[in-house]
PDB file of N, CA and C in Angstrom:
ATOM      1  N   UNK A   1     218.191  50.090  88.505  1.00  0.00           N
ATOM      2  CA  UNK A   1     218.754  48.834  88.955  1.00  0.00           C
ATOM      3  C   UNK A   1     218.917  47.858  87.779  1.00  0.00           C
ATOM      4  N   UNK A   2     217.687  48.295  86.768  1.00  0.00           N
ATOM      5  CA  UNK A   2     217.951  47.082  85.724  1.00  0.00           C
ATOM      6  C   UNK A   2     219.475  47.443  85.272  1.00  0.00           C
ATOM      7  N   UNK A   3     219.810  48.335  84.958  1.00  0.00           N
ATOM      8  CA  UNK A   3     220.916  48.772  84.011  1.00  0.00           C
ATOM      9  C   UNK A   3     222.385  48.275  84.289  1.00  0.00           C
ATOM     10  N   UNK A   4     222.455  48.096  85.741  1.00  0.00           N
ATOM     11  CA  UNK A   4     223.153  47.808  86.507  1.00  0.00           C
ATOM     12  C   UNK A   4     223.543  46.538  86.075  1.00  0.00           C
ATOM     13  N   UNK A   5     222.348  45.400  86.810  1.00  0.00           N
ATOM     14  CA  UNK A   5     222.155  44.038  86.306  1.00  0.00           C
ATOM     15  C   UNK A   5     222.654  43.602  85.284  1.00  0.00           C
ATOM     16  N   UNK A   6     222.493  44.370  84.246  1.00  0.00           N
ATOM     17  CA  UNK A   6     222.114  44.378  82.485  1.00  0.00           C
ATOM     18  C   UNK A   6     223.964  44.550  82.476  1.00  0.00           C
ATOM     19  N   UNK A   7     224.793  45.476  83.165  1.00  0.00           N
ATOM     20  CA  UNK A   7     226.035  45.970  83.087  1.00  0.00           C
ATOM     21  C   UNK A   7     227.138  44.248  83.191  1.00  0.00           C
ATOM     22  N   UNK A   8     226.345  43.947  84.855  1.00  0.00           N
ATOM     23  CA  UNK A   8     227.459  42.959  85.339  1.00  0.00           C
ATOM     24  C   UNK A   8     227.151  41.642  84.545  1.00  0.00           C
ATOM     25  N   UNK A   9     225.723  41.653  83.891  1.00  0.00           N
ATOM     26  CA  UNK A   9     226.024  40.248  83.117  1.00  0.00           C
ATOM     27  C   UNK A   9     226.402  40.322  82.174  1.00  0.00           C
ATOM     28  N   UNK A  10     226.718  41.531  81.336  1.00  0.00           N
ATOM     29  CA  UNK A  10     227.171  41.791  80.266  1.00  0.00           C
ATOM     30  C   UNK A  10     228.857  41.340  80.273  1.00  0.00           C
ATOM     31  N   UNK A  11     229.269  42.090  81.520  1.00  0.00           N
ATOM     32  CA  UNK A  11     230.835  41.834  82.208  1.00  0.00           C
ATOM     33  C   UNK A  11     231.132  40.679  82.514  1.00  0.00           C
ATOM     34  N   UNK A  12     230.524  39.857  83.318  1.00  0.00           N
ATOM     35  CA  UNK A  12     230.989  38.430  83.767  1.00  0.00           C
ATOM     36  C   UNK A  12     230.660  37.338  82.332  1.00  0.00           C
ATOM     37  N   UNK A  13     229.681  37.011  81.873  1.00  0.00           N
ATOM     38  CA  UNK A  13     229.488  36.464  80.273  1.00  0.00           C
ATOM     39  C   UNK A  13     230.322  36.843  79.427  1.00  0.00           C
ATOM     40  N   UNK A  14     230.021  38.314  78.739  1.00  0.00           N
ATOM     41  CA  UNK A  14     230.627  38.156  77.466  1.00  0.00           C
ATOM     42  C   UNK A  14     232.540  38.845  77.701  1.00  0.00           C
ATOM     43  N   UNK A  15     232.699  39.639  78.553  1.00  0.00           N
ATOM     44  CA  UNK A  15     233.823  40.606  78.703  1.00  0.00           C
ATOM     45  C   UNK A  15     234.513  39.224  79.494  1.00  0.00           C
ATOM     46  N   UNK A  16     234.450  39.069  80.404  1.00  0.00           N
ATOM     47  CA  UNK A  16     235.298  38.025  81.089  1.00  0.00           C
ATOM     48  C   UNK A  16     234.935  36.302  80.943  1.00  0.00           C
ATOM     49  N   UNK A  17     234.722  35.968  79.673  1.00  0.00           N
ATOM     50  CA  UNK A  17     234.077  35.016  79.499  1.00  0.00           C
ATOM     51  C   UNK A  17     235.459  33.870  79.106  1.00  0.00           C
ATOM     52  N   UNK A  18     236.224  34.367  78.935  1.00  0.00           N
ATOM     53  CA  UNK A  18     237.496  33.291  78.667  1.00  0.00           C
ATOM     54  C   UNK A  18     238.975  33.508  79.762  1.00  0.00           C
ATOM     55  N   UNK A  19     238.363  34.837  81.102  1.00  0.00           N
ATOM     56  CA  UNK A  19     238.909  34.515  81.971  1.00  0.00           C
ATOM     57  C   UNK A  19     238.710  33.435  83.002  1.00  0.00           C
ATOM     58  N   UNK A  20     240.211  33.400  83.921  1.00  0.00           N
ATOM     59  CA  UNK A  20     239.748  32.162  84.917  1.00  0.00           C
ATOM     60  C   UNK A  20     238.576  32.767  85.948  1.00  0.00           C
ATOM     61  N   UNK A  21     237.728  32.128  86.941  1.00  0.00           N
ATOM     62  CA  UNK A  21     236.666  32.243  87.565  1.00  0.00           C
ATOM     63  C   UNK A  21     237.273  33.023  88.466  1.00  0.00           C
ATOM     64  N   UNK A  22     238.276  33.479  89.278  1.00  0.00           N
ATOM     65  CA  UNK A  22     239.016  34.569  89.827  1.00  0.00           C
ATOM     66  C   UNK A  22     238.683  35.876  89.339  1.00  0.00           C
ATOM     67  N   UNK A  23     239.192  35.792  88.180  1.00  0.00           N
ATOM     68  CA  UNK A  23     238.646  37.719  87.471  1.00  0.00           C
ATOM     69  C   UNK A  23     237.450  38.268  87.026  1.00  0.00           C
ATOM     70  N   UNK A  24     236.487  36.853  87.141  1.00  0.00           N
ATOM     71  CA  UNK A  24     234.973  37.170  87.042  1.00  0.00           C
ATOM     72  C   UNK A  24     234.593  37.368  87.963  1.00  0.00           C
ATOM     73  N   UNK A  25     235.096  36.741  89.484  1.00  0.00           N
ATOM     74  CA  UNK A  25     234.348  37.000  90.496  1.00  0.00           C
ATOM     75  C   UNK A  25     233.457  38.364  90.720  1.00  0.00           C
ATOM     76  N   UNK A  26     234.408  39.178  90.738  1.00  0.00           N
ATOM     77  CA  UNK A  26     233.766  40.389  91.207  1.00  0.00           C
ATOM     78  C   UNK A  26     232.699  40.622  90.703  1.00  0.00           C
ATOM     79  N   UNK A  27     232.468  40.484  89.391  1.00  0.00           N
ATOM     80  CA  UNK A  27     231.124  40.903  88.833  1.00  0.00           C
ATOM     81  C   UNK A  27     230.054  40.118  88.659  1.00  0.00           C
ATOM     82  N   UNK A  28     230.200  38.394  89.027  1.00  0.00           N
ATOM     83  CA  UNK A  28     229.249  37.890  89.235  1.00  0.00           C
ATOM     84  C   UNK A  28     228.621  38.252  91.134  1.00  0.00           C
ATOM     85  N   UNK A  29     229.631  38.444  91.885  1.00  0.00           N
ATOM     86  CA  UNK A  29     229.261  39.219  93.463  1.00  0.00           C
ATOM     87  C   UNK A  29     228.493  39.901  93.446  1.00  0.00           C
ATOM     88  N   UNK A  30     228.345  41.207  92.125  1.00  0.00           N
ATOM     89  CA  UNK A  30     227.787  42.415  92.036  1.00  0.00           C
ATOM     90  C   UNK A  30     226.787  42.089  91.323  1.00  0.00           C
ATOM     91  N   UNK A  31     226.774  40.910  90.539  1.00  0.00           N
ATOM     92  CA  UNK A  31     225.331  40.349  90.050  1.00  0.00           C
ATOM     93  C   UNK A  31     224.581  40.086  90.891  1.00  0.00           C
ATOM     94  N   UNK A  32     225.199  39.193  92.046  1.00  0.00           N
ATOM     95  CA  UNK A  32     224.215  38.707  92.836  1.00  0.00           C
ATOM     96  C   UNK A  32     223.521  39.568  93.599  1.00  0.00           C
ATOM     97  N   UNK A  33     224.532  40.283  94.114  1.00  0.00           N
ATOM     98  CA  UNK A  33     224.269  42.012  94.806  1.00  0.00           C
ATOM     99  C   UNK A  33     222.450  42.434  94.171  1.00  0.00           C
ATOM    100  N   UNK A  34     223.056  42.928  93.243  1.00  0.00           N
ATOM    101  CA  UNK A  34     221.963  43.798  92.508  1.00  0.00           C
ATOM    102  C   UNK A  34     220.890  43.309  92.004  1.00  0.00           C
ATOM    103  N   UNK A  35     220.786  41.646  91.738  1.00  0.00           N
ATOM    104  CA  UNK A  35     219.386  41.151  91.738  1.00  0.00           C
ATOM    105  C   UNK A  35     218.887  40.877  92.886  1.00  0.00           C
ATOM    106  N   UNK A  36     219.761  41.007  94.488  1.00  0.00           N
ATOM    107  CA  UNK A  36     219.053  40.669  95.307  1.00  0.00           C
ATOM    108  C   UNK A  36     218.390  41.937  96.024  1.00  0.00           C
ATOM    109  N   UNK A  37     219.098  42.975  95.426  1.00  0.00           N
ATOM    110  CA  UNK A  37     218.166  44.530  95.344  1.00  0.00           C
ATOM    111  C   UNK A  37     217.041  44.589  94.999  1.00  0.00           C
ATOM    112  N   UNK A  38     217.443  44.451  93.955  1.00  0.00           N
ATOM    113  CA  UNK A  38     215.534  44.762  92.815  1.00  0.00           C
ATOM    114  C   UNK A  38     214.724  43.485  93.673  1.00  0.00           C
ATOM    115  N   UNK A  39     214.905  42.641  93.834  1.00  0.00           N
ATOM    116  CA  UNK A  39     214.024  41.193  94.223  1.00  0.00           C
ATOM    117  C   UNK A  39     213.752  42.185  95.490  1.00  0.00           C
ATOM    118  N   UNK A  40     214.184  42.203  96.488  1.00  0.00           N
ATOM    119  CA  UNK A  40     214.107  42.716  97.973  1.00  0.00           C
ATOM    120  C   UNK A  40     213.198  44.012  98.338  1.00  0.00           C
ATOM    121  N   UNK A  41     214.097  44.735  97.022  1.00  0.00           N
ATOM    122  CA  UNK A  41     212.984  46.562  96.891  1.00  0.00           C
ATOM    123  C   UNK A  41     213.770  47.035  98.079  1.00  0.00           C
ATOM    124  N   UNK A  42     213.038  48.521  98.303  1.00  0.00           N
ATOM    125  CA  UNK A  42     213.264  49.368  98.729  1.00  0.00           C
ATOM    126  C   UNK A  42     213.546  48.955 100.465  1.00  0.00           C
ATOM    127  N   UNK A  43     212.537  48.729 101.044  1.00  0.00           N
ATOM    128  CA  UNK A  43     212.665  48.251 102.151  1.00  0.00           C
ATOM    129  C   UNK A  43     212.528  49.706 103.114  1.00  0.00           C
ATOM    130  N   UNK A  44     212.243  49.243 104.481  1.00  0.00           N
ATOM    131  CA  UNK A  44     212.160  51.010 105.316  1.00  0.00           C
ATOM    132  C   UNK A  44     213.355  51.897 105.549  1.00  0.00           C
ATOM    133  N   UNK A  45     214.133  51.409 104.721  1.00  0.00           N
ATOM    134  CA  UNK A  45     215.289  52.263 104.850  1.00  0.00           C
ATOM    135  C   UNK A  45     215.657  53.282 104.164  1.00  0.00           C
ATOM    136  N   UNK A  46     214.580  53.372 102.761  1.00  0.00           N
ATOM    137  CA  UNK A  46     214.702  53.839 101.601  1.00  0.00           C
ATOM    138  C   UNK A  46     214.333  55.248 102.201  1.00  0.00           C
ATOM    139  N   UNK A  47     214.539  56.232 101.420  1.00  0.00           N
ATOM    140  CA  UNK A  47     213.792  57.815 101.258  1.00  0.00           C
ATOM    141  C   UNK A  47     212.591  57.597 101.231  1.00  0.00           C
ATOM    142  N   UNK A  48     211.981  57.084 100.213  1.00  0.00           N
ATOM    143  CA  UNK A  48     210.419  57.486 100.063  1.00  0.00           C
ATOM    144  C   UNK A  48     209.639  56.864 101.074  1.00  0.00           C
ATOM    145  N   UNK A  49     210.464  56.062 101.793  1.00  0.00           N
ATOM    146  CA  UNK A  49     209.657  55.084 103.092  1.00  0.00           C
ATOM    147  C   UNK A  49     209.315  56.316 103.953  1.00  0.00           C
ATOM    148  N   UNK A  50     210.834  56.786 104.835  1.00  0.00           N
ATOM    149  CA  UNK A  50     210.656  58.032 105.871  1.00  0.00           C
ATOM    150  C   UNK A  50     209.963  58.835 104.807  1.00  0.00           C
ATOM    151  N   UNK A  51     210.056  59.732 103.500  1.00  0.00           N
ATOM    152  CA  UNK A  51     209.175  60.618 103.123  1.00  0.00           C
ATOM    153  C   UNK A  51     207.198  60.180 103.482  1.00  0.00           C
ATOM    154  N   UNK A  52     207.369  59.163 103.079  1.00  0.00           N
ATOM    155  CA  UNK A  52     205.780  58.663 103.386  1.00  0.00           C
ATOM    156  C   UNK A  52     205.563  58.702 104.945  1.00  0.00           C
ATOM    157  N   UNK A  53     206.347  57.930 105.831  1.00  0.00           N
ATOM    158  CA  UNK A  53     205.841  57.663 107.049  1.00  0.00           C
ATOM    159  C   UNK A  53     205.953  59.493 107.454  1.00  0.00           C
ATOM    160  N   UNK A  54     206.818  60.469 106.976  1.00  0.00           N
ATOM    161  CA  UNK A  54     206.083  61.581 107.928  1.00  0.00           C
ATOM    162  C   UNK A  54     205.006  62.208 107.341  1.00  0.00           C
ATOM    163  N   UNK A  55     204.478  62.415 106.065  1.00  0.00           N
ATOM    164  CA  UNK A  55     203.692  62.422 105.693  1.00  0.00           C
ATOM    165  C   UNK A  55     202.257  62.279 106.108  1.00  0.00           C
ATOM    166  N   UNK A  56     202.461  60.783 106.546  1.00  0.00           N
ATOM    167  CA  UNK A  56     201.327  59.960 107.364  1.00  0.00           C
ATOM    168  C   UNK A  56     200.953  60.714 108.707  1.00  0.00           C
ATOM    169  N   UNK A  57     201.965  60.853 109.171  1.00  0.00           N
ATOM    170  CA  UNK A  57     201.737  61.150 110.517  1.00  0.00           C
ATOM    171  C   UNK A  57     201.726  63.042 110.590  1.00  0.00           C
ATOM    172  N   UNK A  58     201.737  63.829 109.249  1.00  0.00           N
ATOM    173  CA  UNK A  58     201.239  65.120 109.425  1.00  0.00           C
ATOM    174  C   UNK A  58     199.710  65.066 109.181  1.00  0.00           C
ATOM    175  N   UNK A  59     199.239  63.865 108.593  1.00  0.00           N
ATOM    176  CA  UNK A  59     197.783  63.740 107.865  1.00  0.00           C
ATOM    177  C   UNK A  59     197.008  63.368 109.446  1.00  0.00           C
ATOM    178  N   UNK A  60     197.772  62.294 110.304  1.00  0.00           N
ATOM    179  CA  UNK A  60     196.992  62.561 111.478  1.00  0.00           C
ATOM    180  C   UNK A  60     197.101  63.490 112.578  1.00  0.00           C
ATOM    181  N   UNK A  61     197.635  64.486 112.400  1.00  0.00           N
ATOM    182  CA  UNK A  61     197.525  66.099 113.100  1.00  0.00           C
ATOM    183  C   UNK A  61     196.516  66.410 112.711  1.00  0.00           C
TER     184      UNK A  61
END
């Protein structure tokens, strides 16, 4: 996820930095996107969530 982050601020700052705020949009969107990933985490939707929760529940068999 960092890399990501690391991608779109690289893009909206230095790559689109003397376009109008129109052609940056997108990649400040995808900034916001992707730090509100990493901040948020995985959440129970993720793989390793269901991998753990059945896990759990073979340990209480």
């Amino acid at each position: 996820m960092i890399p990501m982050i690391f991608t779109m601020v690289i893009a909206f700052f230095v790559i689109h930095a003397n376009d109008v705020f129109a052609m940056k949009e997108l990649a400040l969107v995808y900034l916001i996107i992707f730090v509100l990933m990493y901040i948020s985490g995985p959440g129970k939707y993720s793989v390793d969530y269901v991998i753990g929760r059945q896990l759990k529940n073979k340990r209480k068999l």
